[in-house]
PDB file of N, CA and C in Angstrom:
ATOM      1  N   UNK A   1      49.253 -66.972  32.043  1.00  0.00           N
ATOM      2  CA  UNK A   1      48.170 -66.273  32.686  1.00  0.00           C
ATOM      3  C   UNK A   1      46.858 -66.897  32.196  1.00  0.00           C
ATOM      4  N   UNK A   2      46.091 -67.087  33.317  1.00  0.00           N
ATOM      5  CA  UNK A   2      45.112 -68.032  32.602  1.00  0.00           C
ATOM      6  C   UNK A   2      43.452 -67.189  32.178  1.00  0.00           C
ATOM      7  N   UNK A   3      42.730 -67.188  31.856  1.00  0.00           N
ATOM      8  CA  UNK A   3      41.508 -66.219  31.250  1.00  0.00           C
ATOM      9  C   UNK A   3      41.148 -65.125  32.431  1.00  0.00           C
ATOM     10  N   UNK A   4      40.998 -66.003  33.208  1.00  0.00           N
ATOM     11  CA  UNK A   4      40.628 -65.554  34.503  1.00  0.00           C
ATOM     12  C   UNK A   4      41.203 -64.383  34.866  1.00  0.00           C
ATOM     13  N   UNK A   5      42.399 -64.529  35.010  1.00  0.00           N
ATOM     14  CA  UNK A   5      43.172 -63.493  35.616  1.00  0.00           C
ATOM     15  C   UNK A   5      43.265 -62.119  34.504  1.00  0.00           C
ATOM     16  N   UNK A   6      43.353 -63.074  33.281  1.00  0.00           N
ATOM     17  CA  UNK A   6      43.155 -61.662  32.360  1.00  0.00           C
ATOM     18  C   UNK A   6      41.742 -60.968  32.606  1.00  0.00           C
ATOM     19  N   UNK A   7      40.515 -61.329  32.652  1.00  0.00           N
ATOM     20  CA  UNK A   7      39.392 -61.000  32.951  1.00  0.00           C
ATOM     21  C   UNK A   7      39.644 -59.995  33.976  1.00  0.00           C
ATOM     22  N   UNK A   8      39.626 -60.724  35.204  1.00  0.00           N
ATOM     23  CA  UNK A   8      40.293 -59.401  36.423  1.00  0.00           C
ATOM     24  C   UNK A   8      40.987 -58.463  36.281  1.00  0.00           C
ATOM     25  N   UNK A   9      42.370 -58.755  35.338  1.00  0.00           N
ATOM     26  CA  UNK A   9      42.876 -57.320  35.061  1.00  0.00           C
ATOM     27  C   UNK A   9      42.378 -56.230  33.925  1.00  0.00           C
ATOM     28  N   UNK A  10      41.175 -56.726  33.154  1.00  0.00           N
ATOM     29  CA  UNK A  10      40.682 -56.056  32.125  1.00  0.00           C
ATOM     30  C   UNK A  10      39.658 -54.912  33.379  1.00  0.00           C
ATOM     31  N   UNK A  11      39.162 -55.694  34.377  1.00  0.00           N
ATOM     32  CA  UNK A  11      38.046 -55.045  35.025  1.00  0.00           C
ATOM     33  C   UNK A  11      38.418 -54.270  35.996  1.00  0.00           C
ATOM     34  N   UNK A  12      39.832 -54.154  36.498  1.00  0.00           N
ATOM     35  CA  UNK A  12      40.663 -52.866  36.708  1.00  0.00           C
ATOM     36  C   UNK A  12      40.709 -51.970  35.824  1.00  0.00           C
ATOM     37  N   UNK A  13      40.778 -51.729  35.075  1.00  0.00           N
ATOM     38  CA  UNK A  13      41.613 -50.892  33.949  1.00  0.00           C
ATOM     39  C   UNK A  13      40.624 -49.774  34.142  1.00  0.00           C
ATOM     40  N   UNK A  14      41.226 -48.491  34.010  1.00  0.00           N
ATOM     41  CA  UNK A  14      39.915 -47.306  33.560  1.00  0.00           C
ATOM     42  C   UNK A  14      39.252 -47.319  32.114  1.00  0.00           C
ATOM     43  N   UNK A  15      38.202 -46.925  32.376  1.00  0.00           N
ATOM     44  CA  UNK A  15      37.285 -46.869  31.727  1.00  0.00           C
ATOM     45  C   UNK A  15      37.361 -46.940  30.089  1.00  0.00           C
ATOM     46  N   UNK A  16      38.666 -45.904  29.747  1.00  0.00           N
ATOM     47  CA  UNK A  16      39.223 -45.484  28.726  1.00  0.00           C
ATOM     48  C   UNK A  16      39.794 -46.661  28.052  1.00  0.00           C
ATOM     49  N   UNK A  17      40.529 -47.255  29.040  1.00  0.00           N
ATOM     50  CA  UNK A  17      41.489 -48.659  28.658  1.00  0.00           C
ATOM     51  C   UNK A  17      40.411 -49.395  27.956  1.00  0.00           C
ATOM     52  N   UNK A  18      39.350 -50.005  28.884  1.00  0.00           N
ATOM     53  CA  UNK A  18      38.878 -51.202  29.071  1.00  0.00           C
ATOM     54  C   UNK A  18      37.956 -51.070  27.571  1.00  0.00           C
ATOM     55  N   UNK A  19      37.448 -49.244  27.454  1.00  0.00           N
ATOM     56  CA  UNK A  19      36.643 -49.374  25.841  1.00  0.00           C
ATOM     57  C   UNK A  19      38.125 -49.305  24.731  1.00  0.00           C
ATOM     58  N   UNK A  20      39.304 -49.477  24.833  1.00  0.00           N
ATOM     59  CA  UNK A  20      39.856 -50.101  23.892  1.00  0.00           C
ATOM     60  C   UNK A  20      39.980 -51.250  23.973  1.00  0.00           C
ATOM     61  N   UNK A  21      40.157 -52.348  25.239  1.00  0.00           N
ATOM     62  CA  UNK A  21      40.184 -54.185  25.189  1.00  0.00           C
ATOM     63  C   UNK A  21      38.771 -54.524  24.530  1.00  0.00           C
ATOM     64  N   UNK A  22      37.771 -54.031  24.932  1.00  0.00           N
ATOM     65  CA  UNK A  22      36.183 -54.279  24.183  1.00  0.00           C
ATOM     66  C   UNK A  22      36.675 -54.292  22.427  1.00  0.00           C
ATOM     67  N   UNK A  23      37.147 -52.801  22.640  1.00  0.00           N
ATOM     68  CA  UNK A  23      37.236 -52.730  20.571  1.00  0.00           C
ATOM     69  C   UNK A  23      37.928 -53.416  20.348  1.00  0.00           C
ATOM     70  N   UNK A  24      38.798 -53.771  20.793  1.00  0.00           N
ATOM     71  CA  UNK A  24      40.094 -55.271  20.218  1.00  0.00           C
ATOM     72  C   UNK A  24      39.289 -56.516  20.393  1.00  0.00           C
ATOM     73  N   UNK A  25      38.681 -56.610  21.137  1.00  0.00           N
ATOM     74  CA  UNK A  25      38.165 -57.963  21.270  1.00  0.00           C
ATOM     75  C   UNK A  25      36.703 -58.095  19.791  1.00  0.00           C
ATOM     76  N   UNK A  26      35.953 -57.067  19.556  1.00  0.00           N
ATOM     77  CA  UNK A  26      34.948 -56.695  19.068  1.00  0.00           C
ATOM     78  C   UNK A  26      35.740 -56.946  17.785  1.00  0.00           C
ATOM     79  N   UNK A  27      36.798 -57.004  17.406  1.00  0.00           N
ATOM     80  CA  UNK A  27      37.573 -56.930  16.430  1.00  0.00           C
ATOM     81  C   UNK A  27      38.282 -58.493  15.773  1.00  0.00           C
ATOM     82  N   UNK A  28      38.676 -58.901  16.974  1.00  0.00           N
ATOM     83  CA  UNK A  28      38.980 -60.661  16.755  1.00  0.00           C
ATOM     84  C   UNK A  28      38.361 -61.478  15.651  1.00  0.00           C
ATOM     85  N   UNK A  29      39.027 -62.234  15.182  1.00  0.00           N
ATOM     86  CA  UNK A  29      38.244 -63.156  14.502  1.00  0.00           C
ATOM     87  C   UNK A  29      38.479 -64.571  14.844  1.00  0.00           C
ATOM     88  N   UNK A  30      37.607 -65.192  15.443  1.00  0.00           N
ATOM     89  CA  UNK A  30      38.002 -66.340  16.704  1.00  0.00           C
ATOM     90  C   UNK A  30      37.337 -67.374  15.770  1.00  0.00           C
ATOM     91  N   UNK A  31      36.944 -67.466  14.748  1.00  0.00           N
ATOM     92  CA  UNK A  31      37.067 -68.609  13.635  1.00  0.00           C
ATOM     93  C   UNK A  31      38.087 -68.762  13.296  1.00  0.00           C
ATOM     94  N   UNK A  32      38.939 -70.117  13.310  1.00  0.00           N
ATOM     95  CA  UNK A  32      39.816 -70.349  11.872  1.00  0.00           C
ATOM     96  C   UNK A  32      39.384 -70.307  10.657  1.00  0.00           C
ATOM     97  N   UNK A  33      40.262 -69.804   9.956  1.00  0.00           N
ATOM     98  CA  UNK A  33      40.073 -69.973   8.495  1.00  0.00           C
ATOM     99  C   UNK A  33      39.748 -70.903   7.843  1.00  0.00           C
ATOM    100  N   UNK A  34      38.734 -71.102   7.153  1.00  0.00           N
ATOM    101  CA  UNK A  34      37.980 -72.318   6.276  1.00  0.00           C
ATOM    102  C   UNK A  34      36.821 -73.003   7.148  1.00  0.00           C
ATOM    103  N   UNK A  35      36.653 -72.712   8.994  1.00  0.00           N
ATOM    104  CA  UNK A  35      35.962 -73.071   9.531  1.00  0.00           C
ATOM    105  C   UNK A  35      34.663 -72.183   9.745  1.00  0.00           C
ATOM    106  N   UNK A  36      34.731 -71.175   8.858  1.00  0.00           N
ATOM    107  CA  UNK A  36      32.986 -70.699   9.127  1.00  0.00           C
ATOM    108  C   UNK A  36      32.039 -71.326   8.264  1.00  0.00           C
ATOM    109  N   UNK A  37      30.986 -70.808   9.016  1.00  0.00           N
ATOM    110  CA  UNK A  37      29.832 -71.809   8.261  1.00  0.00           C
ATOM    111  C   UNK A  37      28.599 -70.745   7.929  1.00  0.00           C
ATOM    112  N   UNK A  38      28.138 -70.554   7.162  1.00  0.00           N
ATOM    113  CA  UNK A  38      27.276 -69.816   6.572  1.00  0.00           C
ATOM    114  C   UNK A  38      25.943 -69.542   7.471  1.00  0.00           C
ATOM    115  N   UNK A  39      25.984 -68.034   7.531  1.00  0.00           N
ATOM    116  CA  UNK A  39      24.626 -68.028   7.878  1.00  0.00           C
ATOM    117  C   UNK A  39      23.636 -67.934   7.635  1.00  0.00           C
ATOM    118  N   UNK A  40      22.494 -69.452   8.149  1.00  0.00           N
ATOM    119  CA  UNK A  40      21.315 -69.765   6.984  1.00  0.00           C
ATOM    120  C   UNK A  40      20.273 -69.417   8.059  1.00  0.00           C
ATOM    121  N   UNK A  41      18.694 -69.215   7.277  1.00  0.00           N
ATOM    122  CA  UNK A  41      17.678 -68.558   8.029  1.00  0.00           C
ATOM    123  C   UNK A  41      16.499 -70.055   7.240  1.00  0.00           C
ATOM    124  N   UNK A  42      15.629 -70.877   8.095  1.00  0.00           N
ATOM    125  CA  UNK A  42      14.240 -71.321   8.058  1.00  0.00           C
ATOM    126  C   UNK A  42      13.543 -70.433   7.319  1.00  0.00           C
ATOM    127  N   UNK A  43      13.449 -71.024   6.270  1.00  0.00           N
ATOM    128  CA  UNK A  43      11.930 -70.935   5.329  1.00  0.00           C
ATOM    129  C   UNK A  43      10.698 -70.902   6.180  1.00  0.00           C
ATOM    130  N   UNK A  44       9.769 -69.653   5.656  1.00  0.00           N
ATOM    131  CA  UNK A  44       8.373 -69.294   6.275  1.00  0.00           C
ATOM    132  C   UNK A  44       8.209 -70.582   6.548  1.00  0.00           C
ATOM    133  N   UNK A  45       7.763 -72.031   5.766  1.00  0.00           N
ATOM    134  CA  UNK A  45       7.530 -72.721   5.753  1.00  0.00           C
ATOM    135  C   UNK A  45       7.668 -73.980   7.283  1.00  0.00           C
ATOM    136  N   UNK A  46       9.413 -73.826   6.675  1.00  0.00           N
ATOM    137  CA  UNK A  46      10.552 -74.604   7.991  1.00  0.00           C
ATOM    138  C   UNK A  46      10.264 -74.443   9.428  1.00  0.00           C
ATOM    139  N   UNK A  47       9.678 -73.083   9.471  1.00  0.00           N
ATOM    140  CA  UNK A  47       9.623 -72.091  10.991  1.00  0.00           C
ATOM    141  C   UNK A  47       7.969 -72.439  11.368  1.00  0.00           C
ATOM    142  N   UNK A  48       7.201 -72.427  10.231  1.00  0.00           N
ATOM    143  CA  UNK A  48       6.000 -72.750  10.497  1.00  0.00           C
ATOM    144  C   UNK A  48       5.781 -74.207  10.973  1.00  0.00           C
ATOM    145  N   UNK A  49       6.165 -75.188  10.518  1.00  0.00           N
ATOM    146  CA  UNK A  49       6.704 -76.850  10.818  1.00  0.00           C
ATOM    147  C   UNK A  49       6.738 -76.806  12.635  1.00  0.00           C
ATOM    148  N   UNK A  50       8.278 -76.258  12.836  1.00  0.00           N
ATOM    149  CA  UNK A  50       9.193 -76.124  13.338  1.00  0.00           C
ATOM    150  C   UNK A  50       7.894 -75.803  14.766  1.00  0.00           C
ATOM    151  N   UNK A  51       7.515 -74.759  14.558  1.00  0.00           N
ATOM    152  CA  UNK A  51       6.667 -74.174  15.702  1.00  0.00           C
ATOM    153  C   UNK A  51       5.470 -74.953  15.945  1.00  0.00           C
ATOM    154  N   UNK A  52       4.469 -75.585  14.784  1.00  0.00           N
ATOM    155  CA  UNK A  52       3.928 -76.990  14.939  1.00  0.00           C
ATOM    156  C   UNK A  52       3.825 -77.885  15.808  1.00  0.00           C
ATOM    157  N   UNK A  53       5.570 -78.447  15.100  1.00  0.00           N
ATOM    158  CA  UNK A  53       6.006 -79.328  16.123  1.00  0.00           C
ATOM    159  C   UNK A  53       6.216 -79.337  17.631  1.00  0.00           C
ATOM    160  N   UNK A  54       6.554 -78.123  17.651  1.00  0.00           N
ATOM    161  CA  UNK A  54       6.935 -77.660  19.076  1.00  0.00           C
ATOM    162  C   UNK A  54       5.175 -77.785  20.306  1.00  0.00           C
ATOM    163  N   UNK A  55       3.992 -77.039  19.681  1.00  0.00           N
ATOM    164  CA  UNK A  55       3.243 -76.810  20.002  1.00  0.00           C
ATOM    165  C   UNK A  55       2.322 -78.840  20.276  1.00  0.00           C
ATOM    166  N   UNK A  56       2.411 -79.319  18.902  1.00  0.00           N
ATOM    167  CA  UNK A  56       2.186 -80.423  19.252  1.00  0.00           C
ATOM    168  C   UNK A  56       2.653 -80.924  20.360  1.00  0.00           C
ATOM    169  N   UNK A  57       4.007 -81.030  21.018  1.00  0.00           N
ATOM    170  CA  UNK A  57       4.704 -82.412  21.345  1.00  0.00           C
ATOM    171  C   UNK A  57       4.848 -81.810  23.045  1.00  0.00           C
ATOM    172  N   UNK A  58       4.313 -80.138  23.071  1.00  0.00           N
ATOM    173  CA  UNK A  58       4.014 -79.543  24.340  1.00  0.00           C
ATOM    174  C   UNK A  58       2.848 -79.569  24.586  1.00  0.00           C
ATOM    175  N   UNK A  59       1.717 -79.964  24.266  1.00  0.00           N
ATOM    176  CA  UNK A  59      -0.143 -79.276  23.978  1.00  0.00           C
ATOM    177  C   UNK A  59      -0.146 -79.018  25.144  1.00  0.00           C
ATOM    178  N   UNK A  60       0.424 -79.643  26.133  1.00  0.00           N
ATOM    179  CA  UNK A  60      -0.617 -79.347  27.258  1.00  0.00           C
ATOM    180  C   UNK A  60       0.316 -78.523  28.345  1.00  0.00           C
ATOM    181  N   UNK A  61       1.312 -78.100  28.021  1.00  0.00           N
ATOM    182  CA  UNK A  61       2.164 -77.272  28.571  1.00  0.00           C
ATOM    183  C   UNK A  61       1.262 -75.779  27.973  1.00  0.00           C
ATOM    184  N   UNK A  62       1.514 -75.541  26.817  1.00  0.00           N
ATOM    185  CA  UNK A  62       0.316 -74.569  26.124  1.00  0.00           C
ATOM    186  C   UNK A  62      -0.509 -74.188  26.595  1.00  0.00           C
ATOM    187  N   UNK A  63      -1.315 -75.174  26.973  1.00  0.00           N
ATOM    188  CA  UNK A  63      -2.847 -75.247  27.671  1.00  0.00           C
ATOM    189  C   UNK A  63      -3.110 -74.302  28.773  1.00  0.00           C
ATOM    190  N   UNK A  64      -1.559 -75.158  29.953  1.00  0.00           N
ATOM    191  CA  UNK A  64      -1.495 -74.531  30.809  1.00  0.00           C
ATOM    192  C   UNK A  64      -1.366 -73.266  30.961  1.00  0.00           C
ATOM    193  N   UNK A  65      -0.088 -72.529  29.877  1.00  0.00           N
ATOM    194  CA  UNK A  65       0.042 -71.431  30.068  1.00  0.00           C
ATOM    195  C   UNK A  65      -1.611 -70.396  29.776  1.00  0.00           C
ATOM    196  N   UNK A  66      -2.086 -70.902  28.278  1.00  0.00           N
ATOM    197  CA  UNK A  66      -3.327 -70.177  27.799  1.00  0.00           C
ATOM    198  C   UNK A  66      -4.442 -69.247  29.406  1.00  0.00           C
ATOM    199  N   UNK A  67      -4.372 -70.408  30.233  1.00  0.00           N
ATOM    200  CA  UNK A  67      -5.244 -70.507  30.971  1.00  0.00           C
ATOM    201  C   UNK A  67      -5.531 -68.983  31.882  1.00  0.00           C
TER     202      UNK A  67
END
């Protein structure tokens, strides 16, 4: 059965069903083991750069919008 078809038959189901396939799915852990990767957050700094750059290498996209 290919995704698809499971999809379709999830979106039959009553209501009742379908909020238990949600909680099973909400539940999965669709990483393999040893393949997660940490979740990291940009330094004030990194983000400040980051947005810089962005603003530089658009200026005049910016511009436009400002207007």
């Amino acid at each position: 059965m290919s995704a698809l078809e499971v999809i379709e038959r999830i979106k039959a189901l009553p209501p009742k069903e379908k909020a238990l396939v949600v909680e099973f799915v909400h539940q999965l852990d669709t990483q393999p083991s040893g393949s997660r990767k940490e979740l990291r957050f940009a330094t004030d700094e990194q983000a400040k750069a980051a947005g810089n750059k962005v603003l530089k290498q658009h200026s005049e996209v910016f511009r436009k919008l400002a207007q």
